[in-house]
N, C-alpha and C. Protein backbone atom coordinates (compact mmCIF):
# COMPACT_ATOMS: atom_id res chain seq x y z
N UNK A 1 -4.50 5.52 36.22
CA UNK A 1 -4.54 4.95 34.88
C UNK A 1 -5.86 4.24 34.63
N UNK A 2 -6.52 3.44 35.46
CA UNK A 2 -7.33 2.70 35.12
C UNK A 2 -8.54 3.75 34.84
N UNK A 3 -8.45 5.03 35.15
CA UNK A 3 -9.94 5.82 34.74
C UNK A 3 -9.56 6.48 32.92
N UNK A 4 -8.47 5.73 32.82
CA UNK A 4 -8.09 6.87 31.42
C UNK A 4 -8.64 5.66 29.91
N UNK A 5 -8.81 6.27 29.22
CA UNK A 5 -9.28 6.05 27.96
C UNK A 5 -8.11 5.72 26.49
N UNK A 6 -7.96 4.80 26.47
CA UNK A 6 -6.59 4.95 25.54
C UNK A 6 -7.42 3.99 24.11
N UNK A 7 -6.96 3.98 22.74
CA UNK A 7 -7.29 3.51 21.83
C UNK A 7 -6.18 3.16 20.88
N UNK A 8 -5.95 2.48 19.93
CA UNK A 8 -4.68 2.09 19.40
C UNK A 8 -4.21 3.05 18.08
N UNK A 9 -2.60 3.94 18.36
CA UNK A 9 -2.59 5.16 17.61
C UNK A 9 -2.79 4.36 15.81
N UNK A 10 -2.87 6.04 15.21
CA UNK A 10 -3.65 5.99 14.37
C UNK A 10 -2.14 4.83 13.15
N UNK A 11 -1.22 5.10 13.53
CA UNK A 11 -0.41 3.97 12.55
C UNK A 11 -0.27 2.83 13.00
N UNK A 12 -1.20 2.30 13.45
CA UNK A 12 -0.96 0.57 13.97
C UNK A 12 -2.27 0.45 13.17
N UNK A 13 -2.35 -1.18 13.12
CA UNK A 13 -3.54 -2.19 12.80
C UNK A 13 -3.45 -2.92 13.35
N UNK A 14 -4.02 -3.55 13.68
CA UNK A 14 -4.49 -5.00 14.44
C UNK A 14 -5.12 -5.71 13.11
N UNK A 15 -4.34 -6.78 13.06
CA UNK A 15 -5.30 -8.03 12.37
C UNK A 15 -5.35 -9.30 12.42
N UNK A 16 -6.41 -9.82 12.31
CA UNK A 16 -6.39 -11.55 12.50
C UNK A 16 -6.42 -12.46 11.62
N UNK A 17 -5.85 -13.69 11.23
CA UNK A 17 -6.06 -14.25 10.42
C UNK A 17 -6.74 -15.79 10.86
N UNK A 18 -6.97 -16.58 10.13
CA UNK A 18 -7.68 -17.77 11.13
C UNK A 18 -7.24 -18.41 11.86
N UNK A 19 -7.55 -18.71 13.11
CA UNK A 19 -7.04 -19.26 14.15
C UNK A 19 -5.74 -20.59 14.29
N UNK A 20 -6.41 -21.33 13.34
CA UNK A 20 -5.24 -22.51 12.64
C UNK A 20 -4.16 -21.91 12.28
N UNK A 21 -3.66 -20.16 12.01
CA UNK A 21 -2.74 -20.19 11.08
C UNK A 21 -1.71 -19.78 12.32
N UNK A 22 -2.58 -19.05 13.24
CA UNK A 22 -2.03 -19.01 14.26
C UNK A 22 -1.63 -17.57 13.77
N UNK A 23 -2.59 -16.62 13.20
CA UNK A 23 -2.22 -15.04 12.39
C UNK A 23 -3.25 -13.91 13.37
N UNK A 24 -1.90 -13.55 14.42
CA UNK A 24 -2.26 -12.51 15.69
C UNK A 24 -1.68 -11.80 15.22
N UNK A 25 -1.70 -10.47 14.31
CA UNK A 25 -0.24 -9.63 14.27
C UNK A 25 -0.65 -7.69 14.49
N UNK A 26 0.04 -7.40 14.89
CA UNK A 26 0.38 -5.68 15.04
C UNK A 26 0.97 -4.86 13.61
N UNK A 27 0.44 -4.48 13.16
CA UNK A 27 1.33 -3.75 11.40
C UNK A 27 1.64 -2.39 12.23
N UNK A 28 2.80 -1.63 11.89
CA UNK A 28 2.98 -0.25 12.29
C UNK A 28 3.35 0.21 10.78
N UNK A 29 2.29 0.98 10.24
CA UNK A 29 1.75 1.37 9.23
C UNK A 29 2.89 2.58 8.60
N UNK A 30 3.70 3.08 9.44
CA UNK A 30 4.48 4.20 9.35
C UNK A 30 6.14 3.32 8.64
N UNK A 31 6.54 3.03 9.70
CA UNK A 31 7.63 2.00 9.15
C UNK A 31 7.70 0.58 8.60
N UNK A 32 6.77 -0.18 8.60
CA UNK A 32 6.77 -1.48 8.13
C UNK A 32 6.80 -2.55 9.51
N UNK A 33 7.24 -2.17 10.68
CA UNK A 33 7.32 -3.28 11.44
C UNK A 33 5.78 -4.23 11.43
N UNK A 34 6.19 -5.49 11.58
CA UNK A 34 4.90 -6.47 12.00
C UNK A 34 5.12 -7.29 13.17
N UNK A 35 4.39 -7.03 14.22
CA UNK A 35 4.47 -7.69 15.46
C UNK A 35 3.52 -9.32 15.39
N UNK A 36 4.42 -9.88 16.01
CA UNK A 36 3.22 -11.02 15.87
C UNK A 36 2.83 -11.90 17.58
N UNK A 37 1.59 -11.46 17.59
CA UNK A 37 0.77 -11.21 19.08
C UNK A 37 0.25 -12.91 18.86
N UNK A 38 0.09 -13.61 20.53
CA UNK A 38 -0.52 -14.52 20.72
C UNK A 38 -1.95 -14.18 21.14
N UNK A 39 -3.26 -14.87 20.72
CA UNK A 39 -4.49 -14.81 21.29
C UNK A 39 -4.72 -13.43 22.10
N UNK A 40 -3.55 -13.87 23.15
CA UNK A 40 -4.32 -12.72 24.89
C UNK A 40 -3.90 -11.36 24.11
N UNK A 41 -2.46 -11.44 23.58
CA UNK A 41 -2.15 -10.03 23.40
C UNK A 41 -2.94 -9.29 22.45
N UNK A 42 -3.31 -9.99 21.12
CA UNK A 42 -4.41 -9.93 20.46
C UNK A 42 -5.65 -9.12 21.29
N UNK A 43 -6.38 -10.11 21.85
CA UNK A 43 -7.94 -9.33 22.53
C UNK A 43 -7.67 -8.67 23.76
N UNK A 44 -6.68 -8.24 24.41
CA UNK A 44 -6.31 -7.25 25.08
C UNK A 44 -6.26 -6.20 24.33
N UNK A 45 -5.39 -5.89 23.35
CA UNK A 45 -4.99 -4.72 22.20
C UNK A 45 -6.32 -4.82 21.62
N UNK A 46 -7.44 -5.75 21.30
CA UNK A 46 -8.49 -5.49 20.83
C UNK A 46 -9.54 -4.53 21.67
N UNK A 47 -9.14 -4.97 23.10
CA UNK A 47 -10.29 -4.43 23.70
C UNK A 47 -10.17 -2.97 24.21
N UNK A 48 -9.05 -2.57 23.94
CA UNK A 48 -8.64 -0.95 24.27
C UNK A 48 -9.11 -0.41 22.76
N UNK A 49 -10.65 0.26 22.79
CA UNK A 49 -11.44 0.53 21.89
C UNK A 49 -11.86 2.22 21.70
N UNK A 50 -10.93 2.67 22.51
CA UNK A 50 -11.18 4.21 22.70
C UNK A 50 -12.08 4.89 23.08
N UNK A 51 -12.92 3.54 23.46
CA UNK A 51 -15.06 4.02 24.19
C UNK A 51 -14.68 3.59 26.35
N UNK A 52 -13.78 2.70 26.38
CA UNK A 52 -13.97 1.65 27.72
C UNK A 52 -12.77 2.59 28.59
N UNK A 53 -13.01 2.97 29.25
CA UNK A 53 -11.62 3.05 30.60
C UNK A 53 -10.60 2.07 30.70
N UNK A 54 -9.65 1.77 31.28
CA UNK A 54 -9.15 0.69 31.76
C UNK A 54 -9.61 -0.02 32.50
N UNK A 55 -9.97 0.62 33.71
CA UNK A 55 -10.35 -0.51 34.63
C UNK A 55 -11.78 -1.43 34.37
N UNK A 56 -12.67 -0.85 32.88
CA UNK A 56 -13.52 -1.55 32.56
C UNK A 56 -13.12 -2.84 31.91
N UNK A 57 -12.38 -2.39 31.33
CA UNK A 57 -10.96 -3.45 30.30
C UNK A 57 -10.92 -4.36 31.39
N UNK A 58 -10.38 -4.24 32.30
CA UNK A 58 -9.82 -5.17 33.50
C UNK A 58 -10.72 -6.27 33.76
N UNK A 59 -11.83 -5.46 34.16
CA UNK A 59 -12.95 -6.32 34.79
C UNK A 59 -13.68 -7.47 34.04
N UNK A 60 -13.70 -6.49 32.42
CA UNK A 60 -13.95 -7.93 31.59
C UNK A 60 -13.13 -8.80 31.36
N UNK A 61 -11.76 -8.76 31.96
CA UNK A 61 -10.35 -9.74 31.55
C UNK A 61 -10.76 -10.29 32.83
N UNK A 62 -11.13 -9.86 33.88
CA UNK A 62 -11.36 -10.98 35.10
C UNK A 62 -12.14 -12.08 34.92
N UNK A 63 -13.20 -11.66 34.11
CA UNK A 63 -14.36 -12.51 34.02
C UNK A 63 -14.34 -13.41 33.10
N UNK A 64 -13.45 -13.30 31.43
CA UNK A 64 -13.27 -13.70 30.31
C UNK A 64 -12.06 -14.62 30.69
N UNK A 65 -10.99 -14.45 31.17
CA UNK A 65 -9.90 -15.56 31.50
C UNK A 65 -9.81 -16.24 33.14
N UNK A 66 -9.37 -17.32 33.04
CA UNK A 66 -9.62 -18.07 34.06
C UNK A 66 -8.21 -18.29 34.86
N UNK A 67 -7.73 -16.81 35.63
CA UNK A 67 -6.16 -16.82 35.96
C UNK A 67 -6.69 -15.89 37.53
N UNK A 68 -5.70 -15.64 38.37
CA UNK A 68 -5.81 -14.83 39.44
C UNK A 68 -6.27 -13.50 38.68
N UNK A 69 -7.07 -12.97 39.59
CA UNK A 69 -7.59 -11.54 39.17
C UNK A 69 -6.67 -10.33 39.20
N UNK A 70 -5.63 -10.57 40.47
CA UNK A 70 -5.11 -9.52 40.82
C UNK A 70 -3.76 -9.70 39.66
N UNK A 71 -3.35 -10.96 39.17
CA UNK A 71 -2.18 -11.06 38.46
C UNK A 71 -2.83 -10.05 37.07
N UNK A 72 -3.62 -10.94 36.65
CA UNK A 72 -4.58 -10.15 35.48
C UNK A 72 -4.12 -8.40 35.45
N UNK A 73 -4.80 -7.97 36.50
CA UNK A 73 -5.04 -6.56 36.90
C UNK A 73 -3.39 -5.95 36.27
N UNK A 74 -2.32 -6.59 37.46
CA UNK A 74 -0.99 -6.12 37.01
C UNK A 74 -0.41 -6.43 35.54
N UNK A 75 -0.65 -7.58 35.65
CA UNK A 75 -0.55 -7.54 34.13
C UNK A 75 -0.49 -7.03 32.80
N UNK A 76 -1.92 -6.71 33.02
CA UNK A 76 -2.30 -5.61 32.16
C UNK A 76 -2.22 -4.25 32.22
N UNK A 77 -2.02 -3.99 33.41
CA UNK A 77 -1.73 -2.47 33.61
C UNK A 77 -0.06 -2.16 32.93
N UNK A 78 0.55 -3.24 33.26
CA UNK A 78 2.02 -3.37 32.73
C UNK A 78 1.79 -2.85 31.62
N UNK A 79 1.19 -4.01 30.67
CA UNK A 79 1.16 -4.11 29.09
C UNK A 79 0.46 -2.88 28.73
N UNK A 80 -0.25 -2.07 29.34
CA UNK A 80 -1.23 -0.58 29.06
C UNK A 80 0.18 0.51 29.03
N UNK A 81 0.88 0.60 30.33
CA UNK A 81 2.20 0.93 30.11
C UNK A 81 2.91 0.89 29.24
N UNK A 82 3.85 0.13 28.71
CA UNK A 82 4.80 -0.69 27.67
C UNK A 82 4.12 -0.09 26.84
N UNK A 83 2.46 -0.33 26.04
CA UNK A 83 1.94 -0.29 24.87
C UNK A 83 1.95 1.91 24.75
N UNK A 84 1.58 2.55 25.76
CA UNK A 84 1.96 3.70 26.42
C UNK A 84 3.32 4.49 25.68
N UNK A 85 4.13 3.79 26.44
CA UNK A 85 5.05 4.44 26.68
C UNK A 85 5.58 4.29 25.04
N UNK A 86 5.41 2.94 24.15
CA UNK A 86 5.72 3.17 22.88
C UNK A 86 5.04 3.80 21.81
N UNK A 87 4.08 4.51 22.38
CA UNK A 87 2.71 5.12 21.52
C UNK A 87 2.39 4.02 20.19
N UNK A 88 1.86 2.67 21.19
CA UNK A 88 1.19 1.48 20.27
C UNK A 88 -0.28 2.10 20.47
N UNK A 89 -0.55 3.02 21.75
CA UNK A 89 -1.88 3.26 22.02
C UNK A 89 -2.04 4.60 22.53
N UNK A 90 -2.65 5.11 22.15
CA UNK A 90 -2.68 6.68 22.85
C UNK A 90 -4.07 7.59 23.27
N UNK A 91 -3.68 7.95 24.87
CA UNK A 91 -4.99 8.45 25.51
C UNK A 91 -5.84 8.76 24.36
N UNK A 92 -7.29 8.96 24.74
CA UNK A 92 -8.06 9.48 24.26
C UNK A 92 -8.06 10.65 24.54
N UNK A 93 -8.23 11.63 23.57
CA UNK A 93 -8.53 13.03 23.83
C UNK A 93 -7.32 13.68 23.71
N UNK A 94 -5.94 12.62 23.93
CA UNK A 94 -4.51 13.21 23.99
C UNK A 94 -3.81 13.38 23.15
């Protein structure tokens, strides 16, 4: 997984609103759902950009948050999963 390329499918949005409002949210453009993401889940889902691998993803989450590396790693590989398996994000090229 970490060599694969994933980007967020084409009926989601990501958007932010100002930080005070505390406006992290997911739109699924098809049915109406609105997810509402904290900060991490936010620039995680931001940073799967359809250009980076995963494990490039990773490495800048090692360096950008200040938590165990290896928790990080699982972590996110989880949430790459989950986001996966609900087609919130889908390979590149796939």
């Amino acid at each position: 997984m970490k060599n694969q390329v994933y980007c967020l499918a084409s009926d989601y949005v990501l958007h932010s609103l100002d930080e005070s409002v505390s406006g992290y949210h997911l739109f699924n453009l098809t049915d109406g759902k609105i997810f509402k993401l904290n900060k991490v889940a936010y620039s995680m889902l931001e940073a799967i950009d359809g250009e980076r691998a995963i494990g490039e993803i990773i490495s800048g989450l090692k360096i950008k948050y200040d938590a165990n590396p290896d928790e990080i790693e699982t972590d996110f590989l989880s949430l790459v999963q989950k986001w996966a398996d609900s087609k919130i994000i889908i390979e590149k090229g796939g």
